[in-house]
C-alpha atoms as a PDB file:
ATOM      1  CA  UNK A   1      -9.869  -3.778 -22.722  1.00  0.00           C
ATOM      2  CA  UNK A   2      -7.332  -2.382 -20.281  1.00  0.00           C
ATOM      3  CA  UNK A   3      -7.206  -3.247 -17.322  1.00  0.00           C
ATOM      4  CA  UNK A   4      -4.907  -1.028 -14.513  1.00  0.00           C
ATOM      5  CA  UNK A   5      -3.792  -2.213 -11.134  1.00  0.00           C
ATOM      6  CA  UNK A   6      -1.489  -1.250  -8.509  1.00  0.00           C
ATOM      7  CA  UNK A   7       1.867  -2.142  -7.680  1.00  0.00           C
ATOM      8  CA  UNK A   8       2.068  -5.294  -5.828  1.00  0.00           C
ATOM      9  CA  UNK A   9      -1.284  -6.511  -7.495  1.00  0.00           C
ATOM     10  CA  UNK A  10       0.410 -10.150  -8.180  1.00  0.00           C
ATOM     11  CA  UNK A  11       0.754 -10.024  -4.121  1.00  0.00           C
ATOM     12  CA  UNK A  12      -3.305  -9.827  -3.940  1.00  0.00           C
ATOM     13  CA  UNK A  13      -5.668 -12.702  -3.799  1.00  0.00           C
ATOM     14  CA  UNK A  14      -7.508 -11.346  -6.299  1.00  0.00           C
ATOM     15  CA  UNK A  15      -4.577 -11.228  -8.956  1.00  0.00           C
ATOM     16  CA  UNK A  16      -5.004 -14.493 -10.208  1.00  0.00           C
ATOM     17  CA  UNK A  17      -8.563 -14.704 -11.060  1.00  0.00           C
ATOM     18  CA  UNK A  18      -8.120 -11.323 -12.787  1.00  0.00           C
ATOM     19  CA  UNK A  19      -4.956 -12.658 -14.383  1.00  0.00           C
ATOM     20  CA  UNK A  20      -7.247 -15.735 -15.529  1.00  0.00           C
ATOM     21  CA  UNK A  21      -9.963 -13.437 -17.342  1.00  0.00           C
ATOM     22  CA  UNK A  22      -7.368 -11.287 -18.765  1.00  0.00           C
ATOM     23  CA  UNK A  23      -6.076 -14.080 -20.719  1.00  0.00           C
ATOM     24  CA  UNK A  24      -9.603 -15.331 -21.710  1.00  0.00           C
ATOM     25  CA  UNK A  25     -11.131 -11.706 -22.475  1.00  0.00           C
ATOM     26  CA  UNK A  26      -7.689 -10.996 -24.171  1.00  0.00           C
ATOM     27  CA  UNK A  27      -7.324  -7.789 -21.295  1.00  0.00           C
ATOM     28  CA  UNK A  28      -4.130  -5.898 -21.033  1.00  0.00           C
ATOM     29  CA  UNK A  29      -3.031  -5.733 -17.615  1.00  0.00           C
ATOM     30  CA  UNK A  30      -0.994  -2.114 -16.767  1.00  0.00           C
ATOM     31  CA  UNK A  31       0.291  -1.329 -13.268  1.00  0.00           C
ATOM     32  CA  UNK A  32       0.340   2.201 -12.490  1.00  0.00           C
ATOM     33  CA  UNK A  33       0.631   4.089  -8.610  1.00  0.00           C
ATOM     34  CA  UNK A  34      -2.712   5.843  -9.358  1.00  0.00           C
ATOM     35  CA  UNK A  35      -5.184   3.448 -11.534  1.00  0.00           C
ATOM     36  CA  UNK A  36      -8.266   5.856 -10.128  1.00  0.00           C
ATOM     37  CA  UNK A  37      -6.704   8.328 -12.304  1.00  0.00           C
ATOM     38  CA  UNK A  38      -6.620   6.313 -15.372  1.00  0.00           C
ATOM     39  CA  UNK A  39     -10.425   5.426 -14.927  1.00  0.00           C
ATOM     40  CA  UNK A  40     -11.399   9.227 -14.256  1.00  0.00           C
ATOM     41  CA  UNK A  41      -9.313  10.178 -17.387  1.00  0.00           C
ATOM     42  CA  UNK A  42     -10.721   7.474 -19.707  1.00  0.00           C
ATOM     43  CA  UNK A  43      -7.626   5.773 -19.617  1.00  0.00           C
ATOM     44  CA  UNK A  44      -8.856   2.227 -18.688  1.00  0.00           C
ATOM     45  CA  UNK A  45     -11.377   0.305 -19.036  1.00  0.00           C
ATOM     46  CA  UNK A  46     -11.500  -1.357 -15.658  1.00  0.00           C
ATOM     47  CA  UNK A  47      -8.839  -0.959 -12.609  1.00  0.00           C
ATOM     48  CA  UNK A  48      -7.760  -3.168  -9.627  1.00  0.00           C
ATOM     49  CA  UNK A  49      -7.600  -0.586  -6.536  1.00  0.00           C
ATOM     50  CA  UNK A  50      -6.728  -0.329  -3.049  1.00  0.00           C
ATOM     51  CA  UNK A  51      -9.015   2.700  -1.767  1.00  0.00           C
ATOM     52  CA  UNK A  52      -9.968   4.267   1.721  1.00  0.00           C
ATOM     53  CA  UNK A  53     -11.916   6.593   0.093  1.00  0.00           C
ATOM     54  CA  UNK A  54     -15.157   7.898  -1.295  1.00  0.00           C
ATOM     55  CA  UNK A  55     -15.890   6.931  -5.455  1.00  0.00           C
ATOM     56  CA  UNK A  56     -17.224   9.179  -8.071  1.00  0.00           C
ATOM     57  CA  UNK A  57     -20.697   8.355  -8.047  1.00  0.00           C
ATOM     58  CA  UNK A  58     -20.459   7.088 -11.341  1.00  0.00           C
ATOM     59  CA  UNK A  59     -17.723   4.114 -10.634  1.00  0.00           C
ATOM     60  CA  UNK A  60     -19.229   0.748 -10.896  1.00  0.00           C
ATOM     61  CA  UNK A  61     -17.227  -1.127  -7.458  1.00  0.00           C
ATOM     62  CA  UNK A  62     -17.260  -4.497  -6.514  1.00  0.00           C
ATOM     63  CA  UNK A  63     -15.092  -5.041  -3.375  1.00  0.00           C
ATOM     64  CA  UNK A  64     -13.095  -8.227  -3.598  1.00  0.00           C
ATOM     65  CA  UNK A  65     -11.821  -8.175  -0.028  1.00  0.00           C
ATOM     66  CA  UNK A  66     -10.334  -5.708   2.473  1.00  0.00           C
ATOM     67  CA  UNK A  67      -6.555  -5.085   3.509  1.00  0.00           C
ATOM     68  CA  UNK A  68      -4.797  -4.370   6.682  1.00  0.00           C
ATOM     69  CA  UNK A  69      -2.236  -1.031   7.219  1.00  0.00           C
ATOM     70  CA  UNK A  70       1.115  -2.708   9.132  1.00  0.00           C
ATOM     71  CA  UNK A  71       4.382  -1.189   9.741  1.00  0.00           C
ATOM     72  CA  UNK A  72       7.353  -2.688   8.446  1.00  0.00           C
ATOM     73  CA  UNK A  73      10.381  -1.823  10.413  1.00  0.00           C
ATOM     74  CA  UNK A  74      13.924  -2.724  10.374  1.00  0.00           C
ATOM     75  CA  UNK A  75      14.562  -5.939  12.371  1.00  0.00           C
ATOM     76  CA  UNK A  76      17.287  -4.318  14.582  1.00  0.00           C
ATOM     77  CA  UNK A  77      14.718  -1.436  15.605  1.00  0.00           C
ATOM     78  CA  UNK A  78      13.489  -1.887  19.106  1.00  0.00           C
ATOM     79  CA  UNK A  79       9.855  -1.250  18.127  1.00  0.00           C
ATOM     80  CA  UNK A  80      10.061  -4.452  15.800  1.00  0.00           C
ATOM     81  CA  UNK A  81      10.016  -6.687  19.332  1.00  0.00           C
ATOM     82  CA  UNK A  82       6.713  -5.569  19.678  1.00  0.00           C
ATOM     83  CA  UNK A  83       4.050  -7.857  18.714  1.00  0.00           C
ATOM     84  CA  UNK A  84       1.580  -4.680  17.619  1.00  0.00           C
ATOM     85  CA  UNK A  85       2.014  -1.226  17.595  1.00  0.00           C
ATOM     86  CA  UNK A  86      -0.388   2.108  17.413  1.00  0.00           C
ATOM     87  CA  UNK A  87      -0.138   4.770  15.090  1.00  0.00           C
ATOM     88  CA  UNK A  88       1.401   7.004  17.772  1.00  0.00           C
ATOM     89  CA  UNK A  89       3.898   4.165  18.594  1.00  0.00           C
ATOM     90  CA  UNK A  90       5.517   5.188  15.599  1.00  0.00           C
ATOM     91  CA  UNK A  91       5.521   9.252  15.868  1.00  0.00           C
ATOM     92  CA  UNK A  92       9.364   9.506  16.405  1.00  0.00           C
ATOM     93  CA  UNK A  93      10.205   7.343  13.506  1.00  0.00           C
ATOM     94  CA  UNK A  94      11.782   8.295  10.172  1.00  0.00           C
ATOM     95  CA  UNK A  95       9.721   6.988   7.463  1.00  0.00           C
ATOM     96  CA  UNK A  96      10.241   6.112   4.270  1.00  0.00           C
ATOM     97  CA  UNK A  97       7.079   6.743   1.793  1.00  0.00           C
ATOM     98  CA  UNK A  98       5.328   6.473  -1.137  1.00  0.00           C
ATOM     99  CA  UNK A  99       5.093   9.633  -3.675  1.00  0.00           C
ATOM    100  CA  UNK A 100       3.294  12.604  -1.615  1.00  0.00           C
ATOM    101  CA  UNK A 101       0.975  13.062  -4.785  1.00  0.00           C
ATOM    102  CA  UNK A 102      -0.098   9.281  -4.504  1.00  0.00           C
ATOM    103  CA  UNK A 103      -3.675   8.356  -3.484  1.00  0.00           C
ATOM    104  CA  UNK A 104      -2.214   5.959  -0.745  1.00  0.00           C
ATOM    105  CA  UNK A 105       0.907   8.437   0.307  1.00  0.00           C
ATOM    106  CA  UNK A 106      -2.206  11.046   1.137  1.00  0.00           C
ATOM    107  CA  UNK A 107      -4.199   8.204   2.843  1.00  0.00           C
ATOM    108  CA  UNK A 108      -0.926   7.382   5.363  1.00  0.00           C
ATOM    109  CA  UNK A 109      -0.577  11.337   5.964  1.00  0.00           C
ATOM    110  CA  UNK A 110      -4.322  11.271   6.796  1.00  0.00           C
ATOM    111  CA  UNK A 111      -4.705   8.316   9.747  1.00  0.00           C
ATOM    112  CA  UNK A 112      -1.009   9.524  10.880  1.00  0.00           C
ATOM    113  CA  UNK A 113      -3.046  12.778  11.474  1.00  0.00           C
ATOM    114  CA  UNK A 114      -5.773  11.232  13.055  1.00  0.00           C
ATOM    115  CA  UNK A 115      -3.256   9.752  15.131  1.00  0.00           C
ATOM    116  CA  UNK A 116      -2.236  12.888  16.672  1.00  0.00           C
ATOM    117  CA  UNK A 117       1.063  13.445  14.491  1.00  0.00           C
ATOM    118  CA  UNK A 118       2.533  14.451  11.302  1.00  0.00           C
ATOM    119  CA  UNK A 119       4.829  11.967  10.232  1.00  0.00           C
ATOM    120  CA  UNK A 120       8.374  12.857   9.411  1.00  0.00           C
ATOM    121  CA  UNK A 121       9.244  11.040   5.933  1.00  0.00           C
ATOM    122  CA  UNK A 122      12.933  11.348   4.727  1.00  0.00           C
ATOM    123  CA  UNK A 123      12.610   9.631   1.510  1.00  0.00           C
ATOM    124  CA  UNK A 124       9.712   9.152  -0.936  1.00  0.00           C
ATOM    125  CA  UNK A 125       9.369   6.286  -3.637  1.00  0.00           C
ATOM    126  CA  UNK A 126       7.310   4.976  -6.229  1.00  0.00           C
ATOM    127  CA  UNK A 127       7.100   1.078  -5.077  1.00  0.00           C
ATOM    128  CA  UNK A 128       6.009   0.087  -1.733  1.00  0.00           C
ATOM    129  CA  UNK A 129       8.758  -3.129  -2.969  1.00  0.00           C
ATOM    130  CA  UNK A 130      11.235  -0.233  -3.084  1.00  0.00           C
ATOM    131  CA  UNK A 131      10.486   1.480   0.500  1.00  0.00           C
ATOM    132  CA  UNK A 132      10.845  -1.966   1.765  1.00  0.00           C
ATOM    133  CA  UNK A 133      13.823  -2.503   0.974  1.00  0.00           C
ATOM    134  CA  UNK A 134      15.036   0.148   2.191  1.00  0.00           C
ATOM    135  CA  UNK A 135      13.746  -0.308   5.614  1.00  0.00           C
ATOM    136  CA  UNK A 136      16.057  -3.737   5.537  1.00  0.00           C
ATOM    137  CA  UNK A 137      19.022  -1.150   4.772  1.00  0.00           C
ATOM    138  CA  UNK A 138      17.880   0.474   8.435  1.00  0.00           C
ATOM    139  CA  UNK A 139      16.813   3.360   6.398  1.00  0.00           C
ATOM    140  CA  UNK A 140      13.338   4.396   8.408  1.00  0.00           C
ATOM    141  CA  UNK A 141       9.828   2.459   8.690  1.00  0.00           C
ATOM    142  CA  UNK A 142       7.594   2.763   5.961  1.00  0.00           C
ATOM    143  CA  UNK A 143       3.369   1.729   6.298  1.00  0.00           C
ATOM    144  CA  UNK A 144       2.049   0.067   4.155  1.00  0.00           C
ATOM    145  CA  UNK A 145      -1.153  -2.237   2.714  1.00  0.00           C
ATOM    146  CA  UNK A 146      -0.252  -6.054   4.350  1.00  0.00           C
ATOM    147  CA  UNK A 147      -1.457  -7.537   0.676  1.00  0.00           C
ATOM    148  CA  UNK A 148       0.661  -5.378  -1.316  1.00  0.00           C
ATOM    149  CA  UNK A 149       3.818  -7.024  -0.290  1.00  0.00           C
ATOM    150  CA  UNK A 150       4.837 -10.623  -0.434  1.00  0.00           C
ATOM    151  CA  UNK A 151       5.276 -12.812   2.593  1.00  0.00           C
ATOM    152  CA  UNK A 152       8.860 -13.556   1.479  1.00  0.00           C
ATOM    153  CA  UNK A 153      10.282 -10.350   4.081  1.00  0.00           C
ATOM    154  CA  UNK A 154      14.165 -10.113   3.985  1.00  0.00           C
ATOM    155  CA  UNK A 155      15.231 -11.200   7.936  1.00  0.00           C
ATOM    156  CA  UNK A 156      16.397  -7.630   8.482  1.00  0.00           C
ATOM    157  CA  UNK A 157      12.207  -6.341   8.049  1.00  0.00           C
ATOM    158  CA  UNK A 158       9.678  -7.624  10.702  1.00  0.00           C
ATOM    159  CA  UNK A 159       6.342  -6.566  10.077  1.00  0.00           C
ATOM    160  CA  UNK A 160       3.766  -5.474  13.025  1.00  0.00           C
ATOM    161  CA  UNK A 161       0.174  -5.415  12.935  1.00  0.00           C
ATOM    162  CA  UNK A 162      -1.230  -2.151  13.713  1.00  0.00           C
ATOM    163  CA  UNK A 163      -3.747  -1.365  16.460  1.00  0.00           C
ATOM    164  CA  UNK A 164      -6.404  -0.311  15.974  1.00  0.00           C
ATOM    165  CA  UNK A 165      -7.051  -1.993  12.689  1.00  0.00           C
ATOM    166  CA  UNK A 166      -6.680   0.874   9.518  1.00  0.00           C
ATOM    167  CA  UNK A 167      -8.644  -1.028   6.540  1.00  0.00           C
END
């Protein structure tokens, strides 16, 4: 059986109980930036997803928790002082985002719109890891799932809550 998840599934608290059964039910374990994809195109079997949206009607879901939307902004930024920010807190900002044809990338552009803006994004990767990284280099701010990165943050990245809660 194969089983597809998203990038920064090891970061989840689901990963290892999935992990577990993999090895048991001899899965195969593929990360790819769209998994819904590979279930609508027959692809996998079974896929680990972070989703804001509405399923097919046909997709069998069991929810194994809920994530958090923060901003993750470079340390020296004046905004990361802040102990939370709002969407429109961040409307000036350069960010740094995932693929504009990712699930999650459309998501971001979505509650940014919501917000009352249209975000400005000046570089777009494939790994939420990657954009990260970049926002230690002082590159822009990127938003992103809290789960799907590690607690181990560079000290040049200082991730703030947002306000009101996106789940």
């Amino acid at each position: 059986m194969k089983v597809t998840v998203v990038p920064g599934f090891a970061n989840y608290q689901a990963a290892s109980v999935v992990k577990k059964l993999a090895q048991q039910h001899k899965m195969n374990l593929v990360e790819d930036v769209d998994p819904m994809a590979q279930l609508q195109q027959g692809e996998s079997e079974l896929a680990f997803i972070s989703y804001a949206g509405k399923l097919p009607d046909d997709f069998e879901v069991l929810s194994v928790g809920t994530d958090d939307l923060v901003a993750y902004i470079p340390a020296r930024n004046p905004l990361s002082k802040q102990k939370e920010l709002t969407l429109t807190d961040l409307k000036a900002e350069k960010f740094l985002t995932l693929n504009h044809q990712n699930p999650f990338a459309v998501f971001v552009q979505q509650v940014c719109a919501a917000a009352g803006f249209e975000l400005y994004s000046v570089f777009e990767g494939e790994k939420g890891r990657t954009l990260v990284n970049m926002v230690a280099l002082g590159m822009g701010i990127t938003l992103l799932m809290e789960q799907s990165i590690s607690e181990n943050l560079d000290s040049k990245v200082v991730k703030v809550p947002i306000v009101p809660k996106v789940t």
